[in-house]
PDB file of N, CA and C in Angstrom:
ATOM      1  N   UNK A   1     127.085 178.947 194.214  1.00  0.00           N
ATOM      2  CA  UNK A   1     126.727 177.617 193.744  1.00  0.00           C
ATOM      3  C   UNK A   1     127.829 177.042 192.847  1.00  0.00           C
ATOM      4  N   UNK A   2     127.954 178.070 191.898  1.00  0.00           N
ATOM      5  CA  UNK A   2     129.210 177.378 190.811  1.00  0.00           C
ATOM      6  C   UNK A   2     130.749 177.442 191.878  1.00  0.00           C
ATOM      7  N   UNK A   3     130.751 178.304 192.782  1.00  0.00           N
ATOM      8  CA  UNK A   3     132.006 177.904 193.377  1.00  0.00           C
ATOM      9  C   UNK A   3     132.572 176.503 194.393  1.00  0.00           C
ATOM     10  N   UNK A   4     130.635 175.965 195.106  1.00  0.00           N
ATOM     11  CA  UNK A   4     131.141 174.882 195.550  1.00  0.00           C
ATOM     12  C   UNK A   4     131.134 173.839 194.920  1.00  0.00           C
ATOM     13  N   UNK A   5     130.640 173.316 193.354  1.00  0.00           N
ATOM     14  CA  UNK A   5     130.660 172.561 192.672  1.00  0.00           C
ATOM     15  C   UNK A   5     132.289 172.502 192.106  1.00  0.00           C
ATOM     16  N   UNK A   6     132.809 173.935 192.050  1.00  0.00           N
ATOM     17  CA  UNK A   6     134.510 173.513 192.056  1.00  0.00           C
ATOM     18  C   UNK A   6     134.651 172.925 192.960  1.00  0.00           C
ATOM     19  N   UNK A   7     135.140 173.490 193.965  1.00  0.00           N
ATOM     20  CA  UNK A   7     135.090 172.947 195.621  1.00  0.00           C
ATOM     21  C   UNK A   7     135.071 171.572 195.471  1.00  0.00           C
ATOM     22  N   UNK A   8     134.161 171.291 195.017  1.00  0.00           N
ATOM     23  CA  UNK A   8     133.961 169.511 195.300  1.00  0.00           C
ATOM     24  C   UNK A   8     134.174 168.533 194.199  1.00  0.00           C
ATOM     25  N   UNK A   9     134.376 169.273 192.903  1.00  0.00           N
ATOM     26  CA  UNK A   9     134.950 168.613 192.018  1.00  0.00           C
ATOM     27  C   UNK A   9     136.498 167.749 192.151  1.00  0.00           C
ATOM     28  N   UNK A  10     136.920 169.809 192.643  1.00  0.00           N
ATOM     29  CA  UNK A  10     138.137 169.709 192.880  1.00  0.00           C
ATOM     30  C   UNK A  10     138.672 168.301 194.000  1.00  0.00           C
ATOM     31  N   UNK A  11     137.723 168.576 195.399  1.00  0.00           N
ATOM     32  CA  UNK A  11     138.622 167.431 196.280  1.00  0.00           C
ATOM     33  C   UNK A  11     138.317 165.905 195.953  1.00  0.00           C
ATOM     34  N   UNK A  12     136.938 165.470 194.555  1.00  0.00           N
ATOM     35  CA  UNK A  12     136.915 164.367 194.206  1.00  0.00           C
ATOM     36  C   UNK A  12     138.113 163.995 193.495  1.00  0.00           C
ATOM     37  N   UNK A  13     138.448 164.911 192.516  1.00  0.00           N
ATOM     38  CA  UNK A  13     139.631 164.580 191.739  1.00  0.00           C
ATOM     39  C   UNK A  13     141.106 164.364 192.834  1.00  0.00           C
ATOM     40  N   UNK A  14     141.051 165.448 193.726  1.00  0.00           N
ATOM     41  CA  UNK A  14     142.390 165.153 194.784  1.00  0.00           C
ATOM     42  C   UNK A  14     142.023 163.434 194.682  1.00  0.00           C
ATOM     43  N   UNK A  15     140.937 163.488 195.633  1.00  0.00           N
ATOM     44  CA  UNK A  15     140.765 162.405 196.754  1.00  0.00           C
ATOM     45  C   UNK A  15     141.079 160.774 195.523  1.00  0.00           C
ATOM     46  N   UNK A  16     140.865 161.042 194.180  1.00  0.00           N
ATOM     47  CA  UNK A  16     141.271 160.123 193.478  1.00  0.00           C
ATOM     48  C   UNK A  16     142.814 160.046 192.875  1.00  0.00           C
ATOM     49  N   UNK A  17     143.382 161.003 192.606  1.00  0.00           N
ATOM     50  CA  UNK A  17     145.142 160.867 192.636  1.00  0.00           C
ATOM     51  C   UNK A  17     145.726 160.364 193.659  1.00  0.00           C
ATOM     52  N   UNK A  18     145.224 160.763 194.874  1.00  0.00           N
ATOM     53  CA  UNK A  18     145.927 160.401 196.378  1.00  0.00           C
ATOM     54  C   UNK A  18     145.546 158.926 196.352  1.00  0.00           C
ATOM     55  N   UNK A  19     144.603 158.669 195.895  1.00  0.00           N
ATOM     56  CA  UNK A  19     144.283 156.722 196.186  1.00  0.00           C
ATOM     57  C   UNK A  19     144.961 155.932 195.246  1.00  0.00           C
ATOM     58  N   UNK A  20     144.695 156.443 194.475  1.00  0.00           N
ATOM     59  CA  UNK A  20     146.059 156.110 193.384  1.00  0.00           C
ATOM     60  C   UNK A  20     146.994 155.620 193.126  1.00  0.00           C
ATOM     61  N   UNK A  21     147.865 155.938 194.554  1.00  0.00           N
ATOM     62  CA  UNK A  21     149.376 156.046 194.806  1.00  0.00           C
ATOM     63  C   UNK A  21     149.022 155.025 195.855  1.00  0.00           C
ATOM     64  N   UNK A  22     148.250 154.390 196.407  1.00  0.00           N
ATOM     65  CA  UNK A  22     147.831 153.685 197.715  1.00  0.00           C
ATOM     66  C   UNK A  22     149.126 152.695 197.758  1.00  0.00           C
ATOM     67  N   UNK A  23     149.268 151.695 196.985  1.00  0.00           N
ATOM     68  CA  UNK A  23     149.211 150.746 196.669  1.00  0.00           C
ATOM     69  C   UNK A  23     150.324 150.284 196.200  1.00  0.00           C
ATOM     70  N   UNK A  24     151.593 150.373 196.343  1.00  0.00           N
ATOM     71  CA  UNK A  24     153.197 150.843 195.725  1.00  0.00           C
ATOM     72  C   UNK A  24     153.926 149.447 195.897  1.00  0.00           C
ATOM     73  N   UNK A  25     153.605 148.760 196.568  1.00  0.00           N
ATOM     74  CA  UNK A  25     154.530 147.772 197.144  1.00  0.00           C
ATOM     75  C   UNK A  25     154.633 146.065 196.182  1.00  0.00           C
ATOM     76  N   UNK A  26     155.078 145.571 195.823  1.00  0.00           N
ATOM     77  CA  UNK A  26     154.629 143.929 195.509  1.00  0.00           C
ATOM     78  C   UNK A  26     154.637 143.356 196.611  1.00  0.00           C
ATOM     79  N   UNK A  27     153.404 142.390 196.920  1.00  0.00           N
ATOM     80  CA  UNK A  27     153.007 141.477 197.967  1.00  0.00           C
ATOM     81  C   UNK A  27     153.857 140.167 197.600  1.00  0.00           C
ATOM     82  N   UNK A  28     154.349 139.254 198.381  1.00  0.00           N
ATOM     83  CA  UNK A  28     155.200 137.931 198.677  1.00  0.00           C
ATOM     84  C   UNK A  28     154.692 137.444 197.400  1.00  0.00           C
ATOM     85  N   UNK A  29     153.147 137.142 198.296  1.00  0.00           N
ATOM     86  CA  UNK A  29     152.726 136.276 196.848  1.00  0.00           C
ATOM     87  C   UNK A  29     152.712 136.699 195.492  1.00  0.00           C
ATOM     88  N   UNK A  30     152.913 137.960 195.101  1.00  0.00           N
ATOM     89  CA  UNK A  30     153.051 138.363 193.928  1.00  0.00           C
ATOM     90  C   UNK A  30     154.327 138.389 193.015  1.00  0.00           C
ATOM     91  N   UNK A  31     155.213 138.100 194.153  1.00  0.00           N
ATOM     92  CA  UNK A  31     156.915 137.954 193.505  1.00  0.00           C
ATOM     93  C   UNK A  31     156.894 137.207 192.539  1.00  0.00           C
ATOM     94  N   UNK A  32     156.819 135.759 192.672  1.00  0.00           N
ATOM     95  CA  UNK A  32     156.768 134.504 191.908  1.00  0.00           C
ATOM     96  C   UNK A  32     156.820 134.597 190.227  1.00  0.00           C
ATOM     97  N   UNK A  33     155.637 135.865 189.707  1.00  0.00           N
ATOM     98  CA  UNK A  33     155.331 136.330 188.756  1.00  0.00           C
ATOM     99  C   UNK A  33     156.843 136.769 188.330  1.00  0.00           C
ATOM    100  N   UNK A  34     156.979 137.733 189.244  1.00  0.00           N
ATOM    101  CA  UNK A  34     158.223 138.446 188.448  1.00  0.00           C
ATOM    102  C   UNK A  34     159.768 138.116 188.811  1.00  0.00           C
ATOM    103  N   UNK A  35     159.774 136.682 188.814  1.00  0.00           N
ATOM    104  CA  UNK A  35     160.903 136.334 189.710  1.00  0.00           C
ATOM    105  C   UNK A  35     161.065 135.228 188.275  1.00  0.00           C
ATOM    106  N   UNK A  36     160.509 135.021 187.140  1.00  0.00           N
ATOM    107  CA  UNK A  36     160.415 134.404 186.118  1.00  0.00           C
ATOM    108  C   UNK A  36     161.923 134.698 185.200  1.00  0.00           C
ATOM    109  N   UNK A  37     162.712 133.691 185.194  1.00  0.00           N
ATOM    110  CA  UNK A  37     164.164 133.984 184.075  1.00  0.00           C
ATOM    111  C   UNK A  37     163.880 135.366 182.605  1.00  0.00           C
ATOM    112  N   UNK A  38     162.793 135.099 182.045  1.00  0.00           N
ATOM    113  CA  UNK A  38     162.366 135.912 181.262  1.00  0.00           C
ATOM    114  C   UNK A  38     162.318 137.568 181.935  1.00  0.00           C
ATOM    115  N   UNK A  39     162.014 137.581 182.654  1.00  0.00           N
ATOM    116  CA  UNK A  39     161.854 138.583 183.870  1.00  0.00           C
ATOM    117  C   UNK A  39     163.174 139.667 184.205  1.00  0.00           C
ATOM    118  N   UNK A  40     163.937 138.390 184.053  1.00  0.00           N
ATOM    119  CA  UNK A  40     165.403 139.490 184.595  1.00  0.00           C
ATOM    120  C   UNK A  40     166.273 140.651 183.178  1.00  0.00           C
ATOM    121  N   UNK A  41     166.812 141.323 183.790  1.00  0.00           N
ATOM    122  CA  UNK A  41     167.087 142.343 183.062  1.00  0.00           C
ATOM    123  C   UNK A  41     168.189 141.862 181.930  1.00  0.00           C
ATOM    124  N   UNK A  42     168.508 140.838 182.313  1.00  0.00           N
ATOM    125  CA  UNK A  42     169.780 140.107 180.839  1.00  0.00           C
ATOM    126  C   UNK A  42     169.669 138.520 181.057  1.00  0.00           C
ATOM    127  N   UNK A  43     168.456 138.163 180.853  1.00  0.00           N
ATOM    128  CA  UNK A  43     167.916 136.671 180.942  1.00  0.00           C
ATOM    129  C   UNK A  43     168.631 135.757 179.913  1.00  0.00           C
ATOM    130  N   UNK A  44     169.127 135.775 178.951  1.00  0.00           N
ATOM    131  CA  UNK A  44     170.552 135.129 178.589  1.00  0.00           C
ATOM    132  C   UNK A  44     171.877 135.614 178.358  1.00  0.00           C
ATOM    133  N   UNK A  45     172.722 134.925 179.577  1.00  0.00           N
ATOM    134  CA  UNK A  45     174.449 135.255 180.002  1.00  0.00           C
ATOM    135  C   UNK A  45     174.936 134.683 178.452  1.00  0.00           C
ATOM    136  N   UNK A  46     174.624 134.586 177.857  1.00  0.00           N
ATOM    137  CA  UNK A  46     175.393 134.169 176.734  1.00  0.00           C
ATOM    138  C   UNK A  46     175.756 135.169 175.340  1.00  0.00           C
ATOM    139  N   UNK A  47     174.120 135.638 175.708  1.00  0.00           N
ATOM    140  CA  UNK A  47     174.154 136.964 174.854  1.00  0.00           C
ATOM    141  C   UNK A  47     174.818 138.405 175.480  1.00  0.00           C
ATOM    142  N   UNK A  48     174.269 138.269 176.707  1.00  0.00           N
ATOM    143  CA  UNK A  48     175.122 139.104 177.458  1.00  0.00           C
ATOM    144  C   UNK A  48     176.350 139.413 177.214  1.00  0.00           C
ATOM    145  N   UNK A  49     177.017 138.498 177.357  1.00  0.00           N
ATOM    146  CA  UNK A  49     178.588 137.869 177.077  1.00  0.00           C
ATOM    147  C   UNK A  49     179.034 138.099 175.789  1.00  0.00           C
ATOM    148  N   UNK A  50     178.471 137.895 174.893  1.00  0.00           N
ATOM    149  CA  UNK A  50     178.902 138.512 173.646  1.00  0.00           C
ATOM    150  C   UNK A  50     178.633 140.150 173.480  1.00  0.00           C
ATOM    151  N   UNK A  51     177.804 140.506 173.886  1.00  0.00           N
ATOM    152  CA  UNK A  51     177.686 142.055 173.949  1.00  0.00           C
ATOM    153  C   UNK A  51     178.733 142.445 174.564  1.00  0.00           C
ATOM    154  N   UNK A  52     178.698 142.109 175.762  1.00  0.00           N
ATOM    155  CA  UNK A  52     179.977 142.859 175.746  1.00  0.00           C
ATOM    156  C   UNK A  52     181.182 143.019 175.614  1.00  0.00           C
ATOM    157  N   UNK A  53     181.407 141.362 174.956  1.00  0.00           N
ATOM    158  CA  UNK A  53     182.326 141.385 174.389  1.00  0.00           C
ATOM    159  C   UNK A  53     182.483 142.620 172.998  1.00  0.00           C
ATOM    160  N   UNK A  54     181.615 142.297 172.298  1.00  0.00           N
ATOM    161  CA  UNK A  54     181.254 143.394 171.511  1.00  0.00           C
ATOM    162  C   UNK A  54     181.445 145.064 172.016  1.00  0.00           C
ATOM    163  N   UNK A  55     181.034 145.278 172.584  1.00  0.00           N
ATOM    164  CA  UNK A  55     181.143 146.688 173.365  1.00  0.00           C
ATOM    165  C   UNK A  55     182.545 146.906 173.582  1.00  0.00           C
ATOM    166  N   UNK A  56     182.716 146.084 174.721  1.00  0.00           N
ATOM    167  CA  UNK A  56     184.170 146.465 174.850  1.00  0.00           C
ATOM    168  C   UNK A  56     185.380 146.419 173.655  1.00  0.00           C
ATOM    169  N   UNK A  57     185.317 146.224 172.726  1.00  0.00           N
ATOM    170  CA  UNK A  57     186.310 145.579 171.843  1.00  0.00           C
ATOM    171  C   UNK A  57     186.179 146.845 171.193  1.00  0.00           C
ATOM    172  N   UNK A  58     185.265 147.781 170.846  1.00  0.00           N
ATOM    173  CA  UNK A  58     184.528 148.803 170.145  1.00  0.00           C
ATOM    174  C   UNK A  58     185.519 149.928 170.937  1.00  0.00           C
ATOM    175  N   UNK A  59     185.297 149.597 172.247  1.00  0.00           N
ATOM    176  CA  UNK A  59     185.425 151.099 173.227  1.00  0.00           C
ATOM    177  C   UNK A  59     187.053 150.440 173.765  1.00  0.00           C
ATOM    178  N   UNK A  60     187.798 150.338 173.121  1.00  0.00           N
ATOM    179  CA  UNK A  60     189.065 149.686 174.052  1.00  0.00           C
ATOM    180  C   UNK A  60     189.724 150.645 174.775  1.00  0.00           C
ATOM    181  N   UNK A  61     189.308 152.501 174.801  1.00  0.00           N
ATOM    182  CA  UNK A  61     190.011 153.160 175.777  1.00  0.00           C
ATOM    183  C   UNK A  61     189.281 153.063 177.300  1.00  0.00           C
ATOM    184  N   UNK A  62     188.340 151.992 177.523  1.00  0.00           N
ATOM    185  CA  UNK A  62     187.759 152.273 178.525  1.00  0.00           C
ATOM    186  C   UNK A  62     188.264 151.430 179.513  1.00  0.00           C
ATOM    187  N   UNK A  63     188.807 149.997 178.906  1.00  0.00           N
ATOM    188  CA  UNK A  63     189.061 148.907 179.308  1.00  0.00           C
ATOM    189  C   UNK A  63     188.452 147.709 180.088  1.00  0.00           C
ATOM    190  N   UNK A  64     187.421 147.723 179.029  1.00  0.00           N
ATOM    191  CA  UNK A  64     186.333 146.677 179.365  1.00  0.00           C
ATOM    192  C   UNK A  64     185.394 146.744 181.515  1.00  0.00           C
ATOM    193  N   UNK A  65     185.213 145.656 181.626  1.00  0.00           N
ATOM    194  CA  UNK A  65     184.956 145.514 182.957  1.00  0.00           C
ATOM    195  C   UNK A  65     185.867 144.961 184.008  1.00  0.00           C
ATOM    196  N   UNK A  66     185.669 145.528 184.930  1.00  0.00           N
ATOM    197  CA  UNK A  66     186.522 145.106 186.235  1.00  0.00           C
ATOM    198  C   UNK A  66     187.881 145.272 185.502  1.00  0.00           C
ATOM    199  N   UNK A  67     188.439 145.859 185.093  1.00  0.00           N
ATOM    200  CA  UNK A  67     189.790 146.484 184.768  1.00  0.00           C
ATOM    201  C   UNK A  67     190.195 147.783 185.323  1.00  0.00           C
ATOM    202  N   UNK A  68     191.470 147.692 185.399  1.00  0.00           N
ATOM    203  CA  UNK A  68     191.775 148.943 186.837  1.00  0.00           C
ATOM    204  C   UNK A  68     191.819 150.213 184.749  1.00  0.00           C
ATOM    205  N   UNK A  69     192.864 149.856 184.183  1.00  0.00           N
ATOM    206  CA  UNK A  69     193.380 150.854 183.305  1.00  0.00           C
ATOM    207  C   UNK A  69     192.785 150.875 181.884  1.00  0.00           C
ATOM    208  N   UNK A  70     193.042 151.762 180.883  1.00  0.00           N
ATOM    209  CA  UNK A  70     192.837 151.722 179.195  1.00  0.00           C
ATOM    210  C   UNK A  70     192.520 150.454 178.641  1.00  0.00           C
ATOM    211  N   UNK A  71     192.408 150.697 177.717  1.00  0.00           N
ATOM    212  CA  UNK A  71     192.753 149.355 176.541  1.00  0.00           C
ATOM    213  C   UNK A  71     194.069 149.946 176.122  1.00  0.00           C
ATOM    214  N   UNK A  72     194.526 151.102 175.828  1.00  0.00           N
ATOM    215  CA  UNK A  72     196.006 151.626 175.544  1.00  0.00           C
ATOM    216  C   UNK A  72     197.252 151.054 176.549  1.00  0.00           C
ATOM    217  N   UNK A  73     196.954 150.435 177.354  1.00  0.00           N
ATOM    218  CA  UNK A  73     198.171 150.045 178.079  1.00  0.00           C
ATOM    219  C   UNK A  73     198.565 150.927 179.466  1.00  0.00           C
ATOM    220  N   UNK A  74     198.410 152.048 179.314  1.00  0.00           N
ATOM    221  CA  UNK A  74     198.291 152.604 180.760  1.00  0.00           C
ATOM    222  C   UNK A  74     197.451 152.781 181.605  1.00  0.00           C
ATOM    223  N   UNK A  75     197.766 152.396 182.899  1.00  0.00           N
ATOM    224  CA  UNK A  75     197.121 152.145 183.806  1.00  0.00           C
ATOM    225  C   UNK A  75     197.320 153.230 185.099  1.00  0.00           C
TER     226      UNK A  75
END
């Protein structure tokens, strides 16, 4: 008795993790929401732009972005 009440505990709990996961996708109509300027991962280029200006100026052996070489001069 106590073993099939595991038994069936057990595959309620499966059968609820597995449904769980159903559901993974965003629907069309649901984009809109997250398609909002606030939304994006660096929603002001301005601040952006100073960061990294900031950053890079900090780290000059790396040589900022889209640069082939250093901030030291060799390339």
């Amino acid at each position: 008795m106590k073993n099939k009440i595991i038994k069936s505990t057990s595959l309620f709990v499966l059968i609820g993790f597995m449904s769980s996961c159903s559901s993974l996708g965003v629907q069309p109509w649901e984009r809109d929401l997250l398609a909002k300027p606030e939304m994006a991962v660096n929603s002001s280029p301005l601040d952006q732009a100073v960061d990294d200006h900031i950053y890079f100026s900090k780290e000059a052996s790396s040589g900022g972005r889209s640069f082939a070489g250093g901030g030291c001069g060799c390339n």
